[in-house]
C-alpha atoms as a PDB file:
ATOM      1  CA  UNK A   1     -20.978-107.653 -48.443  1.00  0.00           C
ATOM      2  CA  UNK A   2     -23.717-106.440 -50.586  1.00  0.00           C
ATOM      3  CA  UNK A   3     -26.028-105.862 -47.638  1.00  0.00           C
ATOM      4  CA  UNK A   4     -23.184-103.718 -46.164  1.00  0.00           C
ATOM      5  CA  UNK A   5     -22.831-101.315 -48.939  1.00  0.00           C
ATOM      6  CA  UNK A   6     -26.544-100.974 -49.409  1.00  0.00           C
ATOM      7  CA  UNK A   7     -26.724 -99.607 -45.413  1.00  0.00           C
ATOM      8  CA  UNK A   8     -23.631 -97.493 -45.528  1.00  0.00           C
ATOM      9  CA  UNK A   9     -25.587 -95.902 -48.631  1.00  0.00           C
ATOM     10  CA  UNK A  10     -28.469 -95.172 -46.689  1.00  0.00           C
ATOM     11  CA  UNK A  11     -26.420 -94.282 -43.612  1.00  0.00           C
ATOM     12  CA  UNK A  12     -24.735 -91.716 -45.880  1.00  0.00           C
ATOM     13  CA  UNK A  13     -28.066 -90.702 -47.616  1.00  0.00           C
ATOM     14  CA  UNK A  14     -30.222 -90.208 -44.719  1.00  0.00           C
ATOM     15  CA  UNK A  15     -27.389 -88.478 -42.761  1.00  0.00           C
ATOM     16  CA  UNK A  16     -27.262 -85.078 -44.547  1.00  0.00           C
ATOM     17  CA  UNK A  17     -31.114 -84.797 -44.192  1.00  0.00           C
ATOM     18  CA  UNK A  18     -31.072 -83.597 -40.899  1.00  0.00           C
ATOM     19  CA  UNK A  19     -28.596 -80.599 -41.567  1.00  0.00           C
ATOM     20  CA  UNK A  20     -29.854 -77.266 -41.266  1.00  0.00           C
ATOM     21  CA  UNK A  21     -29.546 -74.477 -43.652  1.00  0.00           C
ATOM     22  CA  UNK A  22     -27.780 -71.723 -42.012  1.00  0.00           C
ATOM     23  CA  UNK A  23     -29.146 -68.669 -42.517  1.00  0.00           C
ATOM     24  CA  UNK A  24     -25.982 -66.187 -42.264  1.00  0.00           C
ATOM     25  CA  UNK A  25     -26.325 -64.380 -45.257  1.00  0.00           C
ATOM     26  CA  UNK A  26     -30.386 -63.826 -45.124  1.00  0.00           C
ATOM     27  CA  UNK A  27     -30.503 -61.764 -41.464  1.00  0.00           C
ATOM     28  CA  UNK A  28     -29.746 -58.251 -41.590  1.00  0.00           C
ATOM     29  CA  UNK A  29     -27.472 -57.298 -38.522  1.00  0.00           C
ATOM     30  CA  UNK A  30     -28.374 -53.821 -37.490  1.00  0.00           C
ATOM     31  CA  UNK A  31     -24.763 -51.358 -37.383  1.00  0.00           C
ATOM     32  CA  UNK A  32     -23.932 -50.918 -33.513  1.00  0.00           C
ATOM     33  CA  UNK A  33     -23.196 -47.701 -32.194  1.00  0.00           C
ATOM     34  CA  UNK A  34     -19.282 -47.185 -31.512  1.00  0.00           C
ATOM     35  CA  UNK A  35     -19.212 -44.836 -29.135  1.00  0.00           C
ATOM     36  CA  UNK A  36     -16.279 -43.659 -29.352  1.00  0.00           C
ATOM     37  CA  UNK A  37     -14.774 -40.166 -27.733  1.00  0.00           C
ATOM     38  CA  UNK A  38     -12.598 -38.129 -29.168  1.00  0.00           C
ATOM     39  CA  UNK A  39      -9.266 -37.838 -27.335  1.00  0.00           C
ATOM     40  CA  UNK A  40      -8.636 -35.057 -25.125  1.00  0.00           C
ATOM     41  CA  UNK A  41      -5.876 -32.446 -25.970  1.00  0.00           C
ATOM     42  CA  UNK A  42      -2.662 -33.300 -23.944  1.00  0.00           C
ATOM     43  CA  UNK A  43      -1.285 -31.122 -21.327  1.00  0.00           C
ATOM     44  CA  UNK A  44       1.968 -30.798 -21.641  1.00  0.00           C
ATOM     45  CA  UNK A  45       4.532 -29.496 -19.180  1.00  0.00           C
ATOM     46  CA  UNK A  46       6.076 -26.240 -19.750  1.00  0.00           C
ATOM     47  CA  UNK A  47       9.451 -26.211 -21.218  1.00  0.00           C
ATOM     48  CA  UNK A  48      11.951 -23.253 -20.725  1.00  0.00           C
ATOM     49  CA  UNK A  49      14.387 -22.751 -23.337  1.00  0.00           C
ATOM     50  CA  UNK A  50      17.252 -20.789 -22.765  1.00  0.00           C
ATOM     51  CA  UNK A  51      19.236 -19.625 -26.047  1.00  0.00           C
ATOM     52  CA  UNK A  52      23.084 -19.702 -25.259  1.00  0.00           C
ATOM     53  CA  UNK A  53      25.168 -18.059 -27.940  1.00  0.00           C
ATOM     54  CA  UNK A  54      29.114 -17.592 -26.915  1.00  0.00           C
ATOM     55  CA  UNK A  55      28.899 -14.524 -25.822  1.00  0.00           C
ATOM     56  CA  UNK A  56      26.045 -15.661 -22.975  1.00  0.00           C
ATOM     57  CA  UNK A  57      27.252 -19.074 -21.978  1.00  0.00           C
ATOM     58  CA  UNK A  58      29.312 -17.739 -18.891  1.00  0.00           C
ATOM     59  CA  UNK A  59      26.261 -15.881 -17.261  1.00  0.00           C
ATOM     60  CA  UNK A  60      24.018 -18.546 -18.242  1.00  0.00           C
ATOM     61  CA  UNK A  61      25.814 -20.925 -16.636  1.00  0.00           C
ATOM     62  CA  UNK A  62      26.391 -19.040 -13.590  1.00  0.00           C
ATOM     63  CA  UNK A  63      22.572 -18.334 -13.511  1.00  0.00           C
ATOM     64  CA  UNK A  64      21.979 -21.788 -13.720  1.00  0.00           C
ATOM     65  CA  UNK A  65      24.354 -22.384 -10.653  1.00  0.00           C
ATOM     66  CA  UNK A  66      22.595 -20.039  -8.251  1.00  0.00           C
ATOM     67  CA  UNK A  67      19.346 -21.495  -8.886  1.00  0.00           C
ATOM     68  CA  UNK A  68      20.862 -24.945  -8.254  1.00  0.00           C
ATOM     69  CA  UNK A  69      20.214 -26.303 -11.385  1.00  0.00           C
ATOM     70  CA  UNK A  70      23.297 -28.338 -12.866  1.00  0.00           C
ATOM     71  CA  UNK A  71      23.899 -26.713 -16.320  1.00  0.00           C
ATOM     72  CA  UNK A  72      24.101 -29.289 -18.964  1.00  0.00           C
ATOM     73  CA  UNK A  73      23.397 -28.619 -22.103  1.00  0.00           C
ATOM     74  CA  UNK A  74      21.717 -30.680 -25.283  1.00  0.00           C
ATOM     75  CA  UNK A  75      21.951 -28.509 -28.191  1.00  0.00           C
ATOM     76  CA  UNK A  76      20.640 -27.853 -31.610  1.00  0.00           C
ATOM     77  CA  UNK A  77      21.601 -26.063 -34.433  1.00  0.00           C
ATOM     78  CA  UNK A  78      19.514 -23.621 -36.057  1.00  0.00           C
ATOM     79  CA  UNK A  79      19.275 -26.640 -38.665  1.00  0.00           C
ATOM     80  CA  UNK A  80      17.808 -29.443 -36.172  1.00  0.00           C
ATOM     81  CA  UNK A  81      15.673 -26.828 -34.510  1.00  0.00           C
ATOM     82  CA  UNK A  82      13.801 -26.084 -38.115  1.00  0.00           C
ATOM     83  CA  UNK A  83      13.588 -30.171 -38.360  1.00  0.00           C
ATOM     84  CA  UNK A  84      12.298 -30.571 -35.046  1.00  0.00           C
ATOM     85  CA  UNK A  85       9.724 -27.718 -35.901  1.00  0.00           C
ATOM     86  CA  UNK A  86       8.707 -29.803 -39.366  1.00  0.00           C
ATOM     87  CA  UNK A  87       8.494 -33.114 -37.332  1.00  0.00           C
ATOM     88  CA  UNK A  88       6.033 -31.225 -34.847  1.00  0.00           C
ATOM     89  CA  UNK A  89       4.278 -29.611 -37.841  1.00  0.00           C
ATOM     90  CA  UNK A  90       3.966 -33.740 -39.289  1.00  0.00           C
ATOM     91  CA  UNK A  91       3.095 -35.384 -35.650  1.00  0.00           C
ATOM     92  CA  UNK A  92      -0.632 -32.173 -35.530  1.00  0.00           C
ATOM     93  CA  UNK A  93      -1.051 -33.464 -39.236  1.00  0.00           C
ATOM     94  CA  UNK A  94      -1.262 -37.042 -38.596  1.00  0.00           C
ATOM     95  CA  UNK A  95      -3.724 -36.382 -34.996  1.00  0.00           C
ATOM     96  CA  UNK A  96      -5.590 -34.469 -37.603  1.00  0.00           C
ATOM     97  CA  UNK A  97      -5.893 -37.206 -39.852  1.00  0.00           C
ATOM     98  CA  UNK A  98      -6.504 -39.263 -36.974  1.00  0.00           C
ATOM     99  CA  UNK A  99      -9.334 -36.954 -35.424  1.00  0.00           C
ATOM    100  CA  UNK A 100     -11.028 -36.946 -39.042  1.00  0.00           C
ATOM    101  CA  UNK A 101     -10.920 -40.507 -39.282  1.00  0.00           C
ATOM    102  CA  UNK A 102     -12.272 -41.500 -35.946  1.00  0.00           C
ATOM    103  CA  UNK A 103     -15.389 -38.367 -36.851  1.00  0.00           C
ATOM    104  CA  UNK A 104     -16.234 -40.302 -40.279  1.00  0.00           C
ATOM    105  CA  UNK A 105     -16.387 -43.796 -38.553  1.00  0.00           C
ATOM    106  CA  UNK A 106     -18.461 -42.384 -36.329  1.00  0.00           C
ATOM    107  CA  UNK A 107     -20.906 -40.673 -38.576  1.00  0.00           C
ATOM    108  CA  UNK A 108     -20.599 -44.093 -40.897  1.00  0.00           C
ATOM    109  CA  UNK A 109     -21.597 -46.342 -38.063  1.00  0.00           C
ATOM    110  CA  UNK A 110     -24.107 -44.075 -35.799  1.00  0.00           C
ATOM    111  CA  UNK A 111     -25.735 -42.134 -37.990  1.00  0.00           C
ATOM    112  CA  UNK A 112     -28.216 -45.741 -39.443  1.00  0.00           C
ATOM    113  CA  UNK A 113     -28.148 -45.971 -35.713  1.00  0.00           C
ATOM    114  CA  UNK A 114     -29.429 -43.177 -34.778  1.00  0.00           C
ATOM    115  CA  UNK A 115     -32.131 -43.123 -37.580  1.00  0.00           C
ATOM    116  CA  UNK A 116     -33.140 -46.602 -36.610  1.00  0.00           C
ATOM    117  CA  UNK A 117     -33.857 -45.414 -32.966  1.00  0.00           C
ATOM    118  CA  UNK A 118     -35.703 -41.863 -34.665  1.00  0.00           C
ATOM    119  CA  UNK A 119     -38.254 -44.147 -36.575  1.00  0.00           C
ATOM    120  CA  UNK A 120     -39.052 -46.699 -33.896  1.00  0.00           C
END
């Protein structure tokens, strides 16, 4: 029994000798270039509003009709049509955010990069 303990010792000893230090935290990983491209603009389709008031809304329709186009109508009042504006207005903000965002990672992550490749 003794002998037993006295070689699982050494088994145990002897064992974590042969590990290797790893050396994660020593080697400096150069930054890789992103390359990323900024979006394109969209290109959007062309809308054509048509204002309808009371007094219009016969010879719109009928205007509509000869053209073939089946007058239906989704409305807004002047009320939704300043929200929809504002929620436009938010939607640029936010792709401006976006674009700025996407330029400073860029210019975080490239510009050691590019410095690296200048002095080599």
């Amino acid at each position: 029994m003794h002998s037993i303990l006295i070689i699982l010792s050494i088994i145990l000893l002897t064992g974590c000798s042969a590990v290797k230090k790893l050396q994660i935290f020593k080697t400096e990983v150069p930054r890789q270039e992103l390359k990323l491209e900024k979006p394109t603009p969209l290109e959007l389709e062309q809308l054509r509003w048509i204002i309808i008031t009371s007094e219009n809304a016969e010879e719109v329709f009928q205007k509509l009709e000869e053209q073939g186009i089946d007058p239906v109508i989704f409305g807004l009042s002047d009320k939704d049509f300043q929200l929809l504006s504002k929620n436009f207005a938010r939607i640029r903000n936010q792709l401006k955010i976006t674009n700025d965002l996407l330029d400073k990672y860029k210019e975080y992550y490239e510009t050691d990069v590019k410095e690296n490749n200048t002095k080599k």
